[in-house]
Protein backbone atom coordinates (compact mmCIF):
# COMPACT_ATOMS: atom_id res chain seq x y z
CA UNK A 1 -22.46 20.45 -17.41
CA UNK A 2 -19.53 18.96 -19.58
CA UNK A 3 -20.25 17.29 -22.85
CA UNK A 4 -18.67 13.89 -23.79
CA UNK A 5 -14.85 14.03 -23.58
CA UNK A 6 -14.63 11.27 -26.91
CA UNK A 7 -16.44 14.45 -28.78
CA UNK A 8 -14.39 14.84 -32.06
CA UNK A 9 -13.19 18.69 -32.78
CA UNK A 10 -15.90 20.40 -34.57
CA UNK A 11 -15.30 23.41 -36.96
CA UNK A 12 -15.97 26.21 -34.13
CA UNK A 13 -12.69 24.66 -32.28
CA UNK A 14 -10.64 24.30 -35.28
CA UNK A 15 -11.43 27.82 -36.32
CA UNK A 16 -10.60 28.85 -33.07
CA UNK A 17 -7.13 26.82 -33.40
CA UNK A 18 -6.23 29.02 -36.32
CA UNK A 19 -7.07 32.53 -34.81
CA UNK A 20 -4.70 31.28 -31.94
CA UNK A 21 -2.13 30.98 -34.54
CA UNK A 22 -2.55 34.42 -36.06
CA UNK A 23 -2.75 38.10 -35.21
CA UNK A 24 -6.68 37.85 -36.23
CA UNK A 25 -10.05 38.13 -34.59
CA UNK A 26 -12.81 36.36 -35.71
CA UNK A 27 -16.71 36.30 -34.48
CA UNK A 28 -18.28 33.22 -32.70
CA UNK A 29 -21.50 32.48 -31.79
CA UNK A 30 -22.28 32.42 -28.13
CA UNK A 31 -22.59 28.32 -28.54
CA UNK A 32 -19.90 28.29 -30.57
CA UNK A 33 -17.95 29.23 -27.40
CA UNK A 34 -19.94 26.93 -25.41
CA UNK A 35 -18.42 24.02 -27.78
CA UNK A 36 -15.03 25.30 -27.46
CA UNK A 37 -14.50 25.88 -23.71
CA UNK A 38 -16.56 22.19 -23.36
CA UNK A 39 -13.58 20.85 -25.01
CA UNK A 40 -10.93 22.34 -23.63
CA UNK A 41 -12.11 21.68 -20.46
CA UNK A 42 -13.17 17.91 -21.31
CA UNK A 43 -9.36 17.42 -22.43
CA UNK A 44 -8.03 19.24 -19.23
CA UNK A 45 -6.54 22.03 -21.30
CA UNK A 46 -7.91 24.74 -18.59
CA UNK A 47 -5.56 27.83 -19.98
CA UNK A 48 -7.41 26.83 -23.31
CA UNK A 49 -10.55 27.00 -21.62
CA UNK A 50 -10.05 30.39 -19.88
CA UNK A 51 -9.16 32.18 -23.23
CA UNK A 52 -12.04 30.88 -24.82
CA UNK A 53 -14.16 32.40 -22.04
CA UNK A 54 -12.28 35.77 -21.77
CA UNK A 55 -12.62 35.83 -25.74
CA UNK A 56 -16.44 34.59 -25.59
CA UNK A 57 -17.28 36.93 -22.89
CA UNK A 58 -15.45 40.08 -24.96
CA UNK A 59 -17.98 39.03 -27.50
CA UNK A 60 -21.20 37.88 -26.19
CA UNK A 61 -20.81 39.55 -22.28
CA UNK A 62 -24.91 38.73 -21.14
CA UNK A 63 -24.39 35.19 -21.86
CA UNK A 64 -25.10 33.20 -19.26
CA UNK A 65 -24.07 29.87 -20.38
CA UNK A 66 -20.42 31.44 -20.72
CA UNK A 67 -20.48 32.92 -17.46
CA UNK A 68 -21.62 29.63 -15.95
CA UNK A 69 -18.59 28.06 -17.37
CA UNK A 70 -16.27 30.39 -15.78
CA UNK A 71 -17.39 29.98 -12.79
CA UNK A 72 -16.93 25.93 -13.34
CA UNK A 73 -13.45 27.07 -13.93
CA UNK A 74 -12.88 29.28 -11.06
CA UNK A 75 -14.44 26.30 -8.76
CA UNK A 76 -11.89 24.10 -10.26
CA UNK A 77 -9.11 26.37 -9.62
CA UNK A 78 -10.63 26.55 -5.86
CA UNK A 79 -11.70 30.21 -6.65
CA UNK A 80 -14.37 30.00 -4.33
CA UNK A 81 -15.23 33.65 -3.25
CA UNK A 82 -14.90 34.87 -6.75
CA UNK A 83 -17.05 31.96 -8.18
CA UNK A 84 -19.92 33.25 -5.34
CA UNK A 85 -20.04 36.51 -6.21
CA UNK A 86 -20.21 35.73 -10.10
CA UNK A 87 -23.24 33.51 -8.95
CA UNK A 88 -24.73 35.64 -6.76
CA UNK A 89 -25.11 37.76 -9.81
CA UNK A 90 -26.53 35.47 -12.05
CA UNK A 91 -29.10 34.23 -9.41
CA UNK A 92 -30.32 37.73 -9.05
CA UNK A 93 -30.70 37.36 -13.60
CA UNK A 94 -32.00 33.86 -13.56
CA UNK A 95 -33.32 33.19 -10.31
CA UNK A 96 -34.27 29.00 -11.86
CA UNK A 97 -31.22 28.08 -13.51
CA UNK A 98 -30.76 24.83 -12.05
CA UNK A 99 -27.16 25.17 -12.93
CA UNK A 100 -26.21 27.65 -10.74
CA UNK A 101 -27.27 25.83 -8.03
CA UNK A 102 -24.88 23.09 -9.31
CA UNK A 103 -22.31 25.07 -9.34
CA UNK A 104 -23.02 26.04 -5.49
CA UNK A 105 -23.29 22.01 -4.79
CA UNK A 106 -19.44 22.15 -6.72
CA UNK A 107 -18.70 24.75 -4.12
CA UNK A 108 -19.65 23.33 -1.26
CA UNK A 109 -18.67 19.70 -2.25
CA UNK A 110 -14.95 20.72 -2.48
CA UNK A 111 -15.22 22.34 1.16
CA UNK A 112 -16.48 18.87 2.56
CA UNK A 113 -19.67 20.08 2.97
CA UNK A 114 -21.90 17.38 1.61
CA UNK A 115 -25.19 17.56 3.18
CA UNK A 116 -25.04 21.32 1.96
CA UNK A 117 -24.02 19.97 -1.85
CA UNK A 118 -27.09 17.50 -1.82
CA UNK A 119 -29.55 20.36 -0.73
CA UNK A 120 -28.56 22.51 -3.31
CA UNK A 121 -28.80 19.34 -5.87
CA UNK A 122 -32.00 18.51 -4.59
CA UNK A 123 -32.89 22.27 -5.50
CA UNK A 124 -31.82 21.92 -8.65
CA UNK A 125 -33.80 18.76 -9.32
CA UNK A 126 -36.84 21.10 -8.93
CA UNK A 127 -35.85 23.42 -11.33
CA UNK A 128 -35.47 21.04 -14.38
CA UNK A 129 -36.54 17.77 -16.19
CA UNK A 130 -32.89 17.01 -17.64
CA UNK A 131 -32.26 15.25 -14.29
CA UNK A 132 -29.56 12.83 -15.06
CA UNK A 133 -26.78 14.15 -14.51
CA UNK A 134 -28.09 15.82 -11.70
CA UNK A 135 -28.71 12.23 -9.80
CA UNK A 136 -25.22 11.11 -10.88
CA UNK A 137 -23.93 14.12 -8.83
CA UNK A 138 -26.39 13.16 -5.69
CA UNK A 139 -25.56 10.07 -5.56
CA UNK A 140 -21.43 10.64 -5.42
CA UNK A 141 -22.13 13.15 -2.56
CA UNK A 142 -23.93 10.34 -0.96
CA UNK A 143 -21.23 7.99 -1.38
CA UNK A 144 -19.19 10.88 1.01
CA UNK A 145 -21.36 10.60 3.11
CA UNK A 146 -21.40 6.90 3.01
CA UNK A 147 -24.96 6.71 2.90
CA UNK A 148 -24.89 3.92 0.09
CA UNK A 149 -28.52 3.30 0.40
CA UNK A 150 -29.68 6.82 -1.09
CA UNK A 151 -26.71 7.06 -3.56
CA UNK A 152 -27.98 3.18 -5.02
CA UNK A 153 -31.44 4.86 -5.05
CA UNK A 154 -29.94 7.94 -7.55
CA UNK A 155 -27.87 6.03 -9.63
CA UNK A 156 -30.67 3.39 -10.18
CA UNK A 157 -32.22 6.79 -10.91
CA UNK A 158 -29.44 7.34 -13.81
CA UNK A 159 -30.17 4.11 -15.46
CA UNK A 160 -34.14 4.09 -15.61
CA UNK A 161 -33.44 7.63 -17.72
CA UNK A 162 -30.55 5.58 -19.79
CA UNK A 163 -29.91 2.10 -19.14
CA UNK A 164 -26.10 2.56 -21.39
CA UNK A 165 -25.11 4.44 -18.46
CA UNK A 166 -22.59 2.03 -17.33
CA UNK A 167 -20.35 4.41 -14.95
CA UNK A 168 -23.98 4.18 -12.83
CA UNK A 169 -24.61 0.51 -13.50
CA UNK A 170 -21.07 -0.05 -11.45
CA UNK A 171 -21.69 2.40 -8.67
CA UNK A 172 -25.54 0.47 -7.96
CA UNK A 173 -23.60 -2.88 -7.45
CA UNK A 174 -20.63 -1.15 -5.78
CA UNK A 175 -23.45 0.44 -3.33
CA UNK A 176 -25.02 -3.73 -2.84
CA UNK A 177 -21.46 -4.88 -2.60
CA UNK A 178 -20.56 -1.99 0.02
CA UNK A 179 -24.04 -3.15 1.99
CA UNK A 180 -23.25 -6.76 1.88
CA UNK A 181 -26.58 -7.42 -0.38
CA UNK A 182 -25.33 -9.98 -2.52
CA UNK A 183 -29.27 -11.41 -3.19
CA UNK A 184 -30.48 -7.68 -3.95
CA UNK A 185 -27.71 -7.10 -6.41
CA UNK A 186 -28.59 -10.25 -7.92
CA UNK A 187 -32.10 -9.26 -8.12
CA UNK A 188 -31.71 -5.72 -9.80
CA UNK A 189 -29.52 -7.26 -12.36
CA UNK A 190 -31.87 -10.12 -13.59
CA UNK A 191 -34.01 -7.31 -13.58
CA UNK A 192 -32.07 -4.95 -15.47
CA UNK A 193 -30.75 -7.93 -18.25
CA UNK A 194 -34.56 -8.65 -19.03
CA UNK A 195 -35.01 -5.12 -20.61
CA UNK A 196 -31.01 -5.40 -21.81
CA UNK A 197 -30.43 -8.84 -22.84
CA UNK A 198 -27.34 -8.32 -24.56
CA UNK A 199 -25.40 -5.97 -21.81
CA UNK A 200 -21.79 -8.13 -21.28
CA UNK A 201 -20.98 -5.63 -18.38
CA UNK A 202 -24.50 -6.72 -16.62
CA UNK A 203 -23.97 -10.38 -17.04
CA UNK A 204 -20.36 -10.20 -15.98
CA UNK A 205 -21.62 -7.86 -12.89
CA UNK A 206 -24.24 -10.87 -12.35
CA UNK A 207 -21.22 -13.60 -12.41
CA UNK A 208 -19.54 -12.02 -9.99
CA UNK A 209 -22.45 -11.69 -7.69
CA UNK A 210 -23.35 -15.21 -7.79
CA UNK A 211 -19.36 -16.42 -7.35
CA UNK A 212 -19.44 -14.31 -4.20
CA UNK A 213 -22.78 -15.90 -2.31
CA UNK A 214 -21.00 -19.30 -4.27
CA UNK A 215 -23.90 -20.30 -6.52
CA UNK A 216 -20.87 -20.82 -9.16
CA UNK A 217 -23.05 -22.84 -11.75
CA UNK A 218 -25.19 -19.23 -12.16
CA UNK A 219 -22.05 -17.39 -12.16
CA UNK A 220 -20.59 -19.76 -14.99
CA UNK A 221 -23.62 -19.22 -16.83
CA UNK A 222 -23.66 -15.66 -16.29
CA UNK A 223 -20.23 -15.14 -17.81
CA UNK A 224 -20.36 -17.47 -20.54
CA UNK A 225 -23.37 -14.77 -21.80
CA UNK A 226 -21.43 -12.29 -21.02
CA UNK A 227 -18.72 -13.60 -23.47
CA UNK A 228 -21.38 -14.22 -25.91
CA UNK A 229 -22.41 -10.66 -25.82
CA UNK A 230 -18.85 -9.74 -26.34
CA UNK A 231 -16.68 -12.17 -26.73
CA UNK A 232 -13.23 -9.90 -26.80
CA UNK A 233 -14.43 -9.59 -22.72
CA UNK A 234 -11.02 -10.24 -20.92
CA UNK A 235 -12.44 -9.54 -17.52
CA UNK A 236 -15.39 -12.26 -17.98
CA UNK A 237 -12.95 -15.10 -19.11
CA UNK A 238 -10.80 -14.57 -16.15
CA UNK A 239 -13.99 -14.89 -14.00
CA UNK A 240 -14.96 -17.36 -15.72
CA UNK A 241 -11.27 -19.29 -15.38
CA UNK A 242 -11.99 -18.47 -11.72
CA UNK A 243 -15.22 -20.19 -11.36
CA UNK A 244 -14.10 -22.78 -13.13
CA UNK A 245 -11.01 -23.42 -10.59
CA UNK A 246 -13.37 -23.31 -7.76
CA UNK A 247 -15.50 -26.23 -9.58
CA UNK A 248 -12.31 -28.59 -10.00
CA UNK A 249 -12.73 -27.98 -13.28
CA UNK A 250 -8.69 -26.91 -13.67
CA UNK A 251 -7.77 -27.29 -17.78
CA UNK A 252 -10.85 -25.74 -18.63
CA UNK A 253 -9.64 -22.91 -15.99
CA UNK A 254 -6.47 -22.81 -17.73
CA UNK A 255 -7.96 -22.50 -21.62
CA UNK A 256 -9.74 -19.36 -20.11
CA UNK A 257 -6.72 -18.00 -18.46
CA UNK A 258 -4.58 -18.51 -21.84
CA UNK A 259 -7.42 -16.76 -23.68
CA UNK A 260 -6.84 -13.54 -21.63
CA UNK A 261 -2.93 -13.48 -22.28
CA UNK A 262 -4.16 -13.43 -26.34
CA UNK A 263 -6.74 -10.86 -26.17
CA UNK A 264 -4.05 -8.65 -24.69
CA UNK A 265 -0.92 -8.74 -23.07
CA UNK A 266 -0.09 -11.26 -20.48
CA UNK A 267 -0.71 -10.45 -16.77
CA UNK A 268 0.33 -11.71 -13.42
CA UNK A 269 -2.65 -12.13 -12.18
CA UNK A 270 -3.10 -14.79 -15.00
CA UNK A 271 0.17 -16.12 -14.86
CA UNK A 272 -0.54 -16.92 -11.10
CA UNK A 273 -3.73 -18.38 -11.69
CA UNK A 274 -2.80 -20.37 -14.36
CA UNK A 275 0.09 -21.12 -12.20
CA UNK A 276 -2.23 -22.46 -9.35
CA UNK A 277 -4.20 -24.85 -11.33
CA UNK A 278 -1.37 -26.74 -12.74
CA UNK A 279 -0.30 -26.58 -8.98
CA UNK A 280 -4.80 -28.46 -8.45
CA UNK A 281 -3.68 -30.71 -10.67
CA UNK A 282 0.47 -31.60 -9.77
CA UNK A 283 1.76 -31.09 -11.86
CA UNK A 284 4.58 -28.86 -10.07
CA UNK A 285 7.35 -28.08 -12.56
CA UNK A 286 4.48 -26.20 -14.93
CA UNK A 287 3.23 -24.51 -11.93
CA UNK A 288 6.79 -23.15 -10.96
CA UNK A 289 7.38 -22.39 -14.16
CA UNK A 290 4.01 -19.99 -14.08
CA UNK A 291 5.41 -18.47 -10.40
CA UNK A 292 8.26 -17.61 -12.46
CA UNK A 293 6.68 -15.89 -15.04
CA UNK A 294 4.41 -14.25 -12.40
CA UNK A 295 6.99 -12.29 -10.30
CA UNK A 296 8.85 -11.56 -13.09
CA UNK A 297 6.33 -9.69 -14.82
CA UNK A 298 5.12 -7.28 -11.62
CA UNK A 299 7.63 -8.09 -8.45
CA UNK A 300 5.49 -6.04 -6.74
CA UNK A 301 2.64 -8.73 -6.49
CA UNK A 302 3.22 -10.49 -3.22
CA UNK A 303 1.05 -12.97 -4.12
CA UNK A 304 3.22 -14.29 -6.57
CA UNK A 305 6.53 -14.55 -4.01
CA UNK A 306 4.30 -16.49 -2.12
CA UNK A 307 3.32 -18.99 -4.63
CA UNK A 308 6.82 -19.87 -5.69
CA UNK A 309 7.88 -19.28 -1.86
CA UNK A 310 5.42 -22.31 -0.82
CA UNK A 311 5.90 -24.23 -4.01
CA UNK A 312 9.26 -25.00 -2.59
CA UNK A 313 7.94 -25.45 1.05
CA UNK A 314 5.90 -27.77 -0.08
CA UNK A 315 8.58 -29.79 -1.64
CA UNK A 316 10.55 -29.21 2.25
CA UNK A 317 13.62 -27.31 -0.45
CA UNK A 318 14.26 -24.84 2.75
CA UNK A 319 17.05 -23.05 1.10
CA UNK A 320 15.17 -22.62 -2.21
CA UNK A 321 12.50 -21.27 -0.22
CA UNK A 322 14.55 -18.86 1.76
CA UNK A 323 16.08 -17.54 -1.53
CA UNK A 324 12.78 -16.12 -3.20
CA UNK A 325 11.29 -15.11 0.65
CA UNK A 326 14.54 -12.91 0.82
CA UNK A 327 13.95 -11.44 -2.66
CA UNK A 328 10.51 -10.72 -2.05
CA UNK A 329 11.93 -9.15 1.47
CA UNK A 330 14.53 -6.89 -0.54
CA UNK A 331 11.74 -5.39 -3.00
CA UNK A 332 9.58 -5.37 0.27
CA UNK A 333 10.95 -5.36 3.75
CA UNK A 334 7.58 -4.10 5.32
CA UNK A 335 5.47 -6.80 4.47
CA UNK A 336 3.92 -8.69 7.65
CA UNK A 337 3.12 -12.22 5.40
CA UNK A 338 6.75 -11.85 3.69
CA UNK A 339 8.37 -11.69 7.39
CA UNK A 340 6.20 -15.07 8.59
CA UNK A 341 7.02 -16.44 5.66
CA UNK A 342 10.75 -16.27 6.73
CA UNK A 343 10.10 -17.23 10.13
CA UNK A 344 8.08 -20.59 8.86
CA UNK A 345 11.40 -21.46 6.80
CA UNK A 346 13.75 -20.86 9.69
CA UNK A 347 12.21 -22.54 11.76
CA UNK A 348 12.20 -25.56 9.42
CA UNK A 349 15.53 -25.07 9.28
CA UNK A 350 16.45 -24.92 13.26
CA UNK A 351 17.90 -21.31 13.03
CA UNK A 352 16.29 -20.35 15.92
CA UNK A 353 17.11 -16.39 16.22
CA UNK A 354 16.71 -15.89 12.38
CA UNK A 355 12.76 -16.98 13.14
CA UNK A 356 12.64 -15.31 16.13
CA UNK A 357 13.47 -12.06 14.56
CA UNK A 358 11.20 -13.15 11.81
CA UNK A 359 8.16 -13.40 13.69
CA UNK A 360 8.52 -10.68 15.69
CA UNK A 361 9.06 -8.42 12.59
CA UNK A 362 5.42 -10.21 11.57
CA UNK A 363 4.26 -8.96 14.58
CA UNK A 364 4.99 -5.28 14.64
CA UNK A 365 4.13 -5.01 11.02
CA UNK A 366 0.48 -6.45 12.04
CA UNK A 367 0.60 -10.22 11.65
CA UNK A 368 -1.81 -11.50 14.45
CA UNK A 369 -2.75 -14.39 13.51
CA UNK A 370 -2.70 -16.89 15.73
CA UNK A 371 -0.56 -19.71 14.50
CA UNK A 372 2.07 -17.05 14.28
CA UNK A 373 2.23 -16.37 17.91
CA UNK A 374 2.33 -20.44 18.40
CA UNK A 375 4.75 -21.13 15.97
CA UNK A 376 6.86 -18.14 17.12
CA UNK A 377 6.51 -19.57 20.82
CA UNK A 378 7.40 -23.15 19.48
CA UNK A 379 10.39 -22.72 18.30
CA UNK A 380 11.70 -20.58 21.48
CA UNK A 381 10.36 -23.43 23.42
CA UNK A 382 12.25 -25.85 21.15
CA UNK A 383 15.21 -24.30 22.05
CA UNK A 384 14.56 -24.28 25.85
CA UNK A 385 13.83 -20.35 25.56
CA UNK A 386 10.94 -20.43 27.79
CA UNK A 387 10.74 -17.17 29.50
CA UNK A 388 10.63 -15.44 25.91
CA UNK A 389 8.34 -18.29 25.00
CA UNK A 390 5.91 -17.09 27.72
CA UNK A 391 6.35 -13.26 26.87
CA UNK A 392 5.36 -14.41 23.11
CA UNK A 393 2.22 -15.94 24.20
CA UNK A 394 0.81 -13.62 26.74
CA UNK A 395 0.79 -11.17 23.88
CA UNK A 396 -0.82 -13.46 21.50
CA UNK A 397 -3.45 -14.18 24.05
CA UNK A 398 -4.21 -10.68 24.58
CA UNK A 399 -5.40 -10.99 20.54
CA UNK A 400 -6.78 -14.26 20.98
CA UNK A 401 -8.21 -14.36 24.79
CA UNK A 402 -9.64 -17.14 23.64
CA UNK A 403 -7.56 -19.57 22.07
CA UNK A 404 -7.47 -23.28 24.00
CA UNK A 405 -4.39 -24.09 21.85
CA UNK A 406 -2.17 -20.75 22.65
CA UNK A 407 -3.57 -21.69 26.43
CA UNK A 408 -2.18 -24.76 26.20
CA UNK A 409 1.03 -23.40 25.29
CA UNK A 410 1.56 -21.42 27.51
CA UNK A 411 0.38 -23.91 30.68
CA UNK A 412 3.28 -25.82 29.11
CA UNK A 413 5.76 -23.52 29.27
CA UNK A 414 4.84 -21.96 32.77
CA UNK A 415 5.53 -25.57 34.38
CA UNK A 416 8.35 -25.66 31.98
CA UNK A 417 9.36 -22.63 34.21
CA UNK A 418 8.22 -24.17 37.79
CA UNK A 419 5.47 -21.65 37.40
CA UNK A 420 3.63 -24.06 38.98
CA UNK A 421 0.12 -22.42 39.92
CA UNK A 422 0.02 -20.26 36.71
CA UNK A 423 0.67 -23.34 34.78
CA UNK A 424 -2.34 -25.11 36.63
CA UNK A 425 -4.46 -22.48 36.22
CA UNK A 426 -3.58 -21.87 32.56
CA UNK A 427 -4.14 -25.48 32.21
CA UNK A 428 -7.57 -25.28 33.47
CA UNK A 429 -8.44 -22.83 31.14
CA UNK A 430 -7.57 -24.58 28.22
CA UNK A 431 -9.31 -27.84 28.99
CA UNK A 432 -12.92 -25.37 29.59
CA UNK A 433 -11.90 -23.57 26.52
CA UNK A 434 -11.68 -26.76 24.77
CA UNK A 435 -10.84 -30.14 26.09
CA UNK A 436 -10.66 -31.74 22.37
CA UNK A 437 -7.27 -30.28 21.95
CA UNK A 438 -5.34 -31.61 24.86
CA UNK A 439 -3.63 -33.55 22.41
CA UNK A 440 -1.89 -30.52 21.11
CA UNK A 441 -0.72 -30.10 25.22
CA UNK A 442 0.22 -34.00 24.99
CA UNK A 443 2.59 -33.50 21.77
CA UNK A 444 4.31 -30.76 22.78
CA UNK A 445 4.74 -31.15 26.56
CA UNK A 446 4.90 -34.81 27.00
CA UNK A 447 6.30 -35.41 30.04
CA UNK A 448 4.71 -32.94 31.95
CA UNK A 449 1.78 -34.60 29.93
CA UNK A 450 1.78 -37.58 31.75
CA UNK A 451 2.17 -36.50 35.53
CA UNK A 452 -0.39 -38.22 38.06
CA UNK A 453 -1.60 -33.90 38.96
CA UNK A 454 -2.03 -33.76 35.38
CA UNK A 455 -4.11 -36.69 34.75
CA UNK A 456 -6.00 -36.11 37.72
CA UNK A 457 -6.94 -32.66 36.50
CA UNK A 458 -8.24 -33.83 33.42
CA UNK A 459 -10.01 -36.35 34.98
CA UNK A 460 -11.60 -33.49 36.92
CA UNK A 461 -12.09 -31.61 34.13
CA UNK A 462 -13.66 -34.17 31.99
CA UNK A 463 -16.26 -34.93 35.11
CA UNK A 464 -17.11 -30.93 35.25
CA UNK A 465 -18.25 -30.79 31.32
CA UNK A 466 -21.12 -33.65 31.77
């Protein structure tokens, strides 16, 4: 198995450097070679490798170890047959090397074959007490086989033998996370920060656990030892800053934001934030000013078009709106929320077939939520477009079968049409679905509203629900 890929050259690999350079041959020991072909292959410099092996092997041809690592090569060139027969052959030398049967997991991992891979691991867990790295492999076959129950038993496994085995402590939560265990994630970290008080990644793990079953006075605490443990931790302010937002708590928010744009180079995602809070507490040109800074440092964020796109909503500037909505639309013409966007501001602006358009590109790009389909129908309907109207709304009902307010809708709009027995059946629906929001049928229909049928139907209806 690899060595550390931070390893510094020793002398073996700088003495193989220079014999590269000239004409000469010099002698190696077998682990020598070993050192030299770990590097190579540590630092991805694979023709590097496979000279060092062809040399090694010239020069020490029984070795084992050597062999081993040319068949990790051939397995990562996808030599598969070759790398089987070379391991057939050392099985038949070294029947209990528990590598070889790692390299026959390698195999059969890159073929999809899983189950096979954690046999053969599980084989090789027999065969040795160095077991490790062997549970780090087991559980990453486990996570394709999304069993994420076994693979948080292995690497829990990984950090009993070293608890500074971080790329492990991440996987465990990631397996909680993955399982929706929130309270058992918790657990194993309290747990694990008894024994490793001063472990920043573990206490900012722990925040984030307790910010997402909302116990944010735990996760505050959690991250403010996190940033004592290390307090150049970017990612824990920004939790922190996050917490801290969702406690009202918005120029403290903004001090922890700031803090991560000096520990390294500004980001959107703080700009935004920062953005939002002065937005908590309106103070709007700051927080435009912060949108600004946001899309112009990654225009790819959507998020950030959206901010400065309802900043100006908000303040009912239409046009202003429209301009950043169609610049978000030019780096991004597929985007579903960018398309509603657009229809919200046309239709605030009356131009009916510029939000019809709109929503219906929302629509085939996946938007189906349901105030789209009502505002979509809305504005048809405000423009006396009622048989597209009612086309809109059967299909949002088919997504939302049971919406009393899209039902409501669309009774309107089939007595709009003189579709009078669909619209009193529709109607009837609506008030069982939910007779609280007949006001919704009153504001938007209300002249059809206030005919005696009508009345007397609700009457009815209000009679059937005691």
């Amino acid at each position: 198995m690899a060595l550390d890929s931070s390893e510094q050259p020793g002398p073996p690999i700088t003495k193989f450097e220079s014999m590269l350079k000239t004409d000469d041959v010099y002698f190696f020991d077998a682990e020598d070679f070993e050192e030299i072909i770990h590097h190579y292959l540590n630092h991805g410099k694979v023709s590097l490798a496979k000279k060092a092996i062809k040399m090694g092997l010239q020069q020490h041809p029984n070795s084992l170890d050597i062999r081993l690592l040319d068949v990790e090569v051939m397995v990562f060139e996808n030599e598969f047959e070759d790398a089987e027969r070379v391991l057939d052959e050392l099985q038949l030398l070294a029947p209990n090397n528990e590598e070889i049967f790692v390299q026959r997991a390698n195999i059969q991992s890159k073929q999809d074959n899983h189950l096979g891979a954690i046999t053969l691991l599980h084989k090789a867990l027999e065969l040795t007490d160095e077991v490790t790295d062997l549970y780090s492999l087991l559980g990453m076959e486990y996570l394709f086989i999304d069993d994420y129950t076994m693979a948080r038993k292995c690497f829990i496994q990984c950090l009993e033998a070293d608890p500074e085995d971080y790329a492990s402590l991440y996987n465990t939560i990631y397996c909680y996370e993955f399982l929706d265990e929130h309270e058992g994630a918790i657990r194993y970290l309290n747990t694990y920060l008894d024994t490793n008080p001063y472990c920043q990644i573990a206490w900012h793990q722990l925040g984030k656990q307790y910010y997402a079953v909302k116990m944010y006075p735990e996760a505050l605490a959690a991250f403010d030892f996190a940033i004592i443990s290390d307090d150049s931790f970017l990612g824990a302010y920004f939790e922190k800053g996050r917490v801290l937002e969702k406690l009202g708590r918005y120029e403290e928010a903004i001090e922890n934001y700031n803090t991560t744009t000096e520990l390294e180079d500004p980001t959107s995602h703080a700009y935004l934030r920062i953005g939002k809070c002065y937005e908590r507490l309106n103070r709007p040109e700051k927080a435009r000013y912060y949108f600004y800074l946001t899309v112009h440092d990654d225009p790819l964020l959507d998020k950030g078009w959206l901010a400065i796109t309802d900043h100006y909503l908000k303040k009912k500037d239409y046009q202003k709106a429209q301009e950043y909505i169609d610049k978000a639309l030019n780096i991004d013409g597929e985007n579903a929320i960018y398309w509603k966007r657009s229809g919200i501001i046309h239709k605030a602006l009356k131009q009916v077939h510029e939000a019809d358009f709109a929503f219906k590109q929302a629509t085939e790009l996946g938007n189906y939520e349901e105030d789209t389909w009502l505002l979509w129908a809305e504005i048809l309907c405000d423009s006396n477009e009622f048989e597209t109207a009612a086309v809109v709304l059967q299909q949002g009902c088919e997504f939302h079968p049971e919406s009393a307010q899209m039902h409501y809708q669309l009774a309107g709009v089939y007595l709009c049409l003189q579709a009078l027995e669909k619209g009193k059946s529709t109607l009837k629906k609506a008030l069982k679905e939910d007779p609280e929001k007949y006001s919704y049928f009153e504001n938007r229909f209300p002249e059809i509203s206030g005919s005696v049928w009508v009345q007397r139907l609700i009457r009815e209806s209000r009679k059937a629900s005691k």
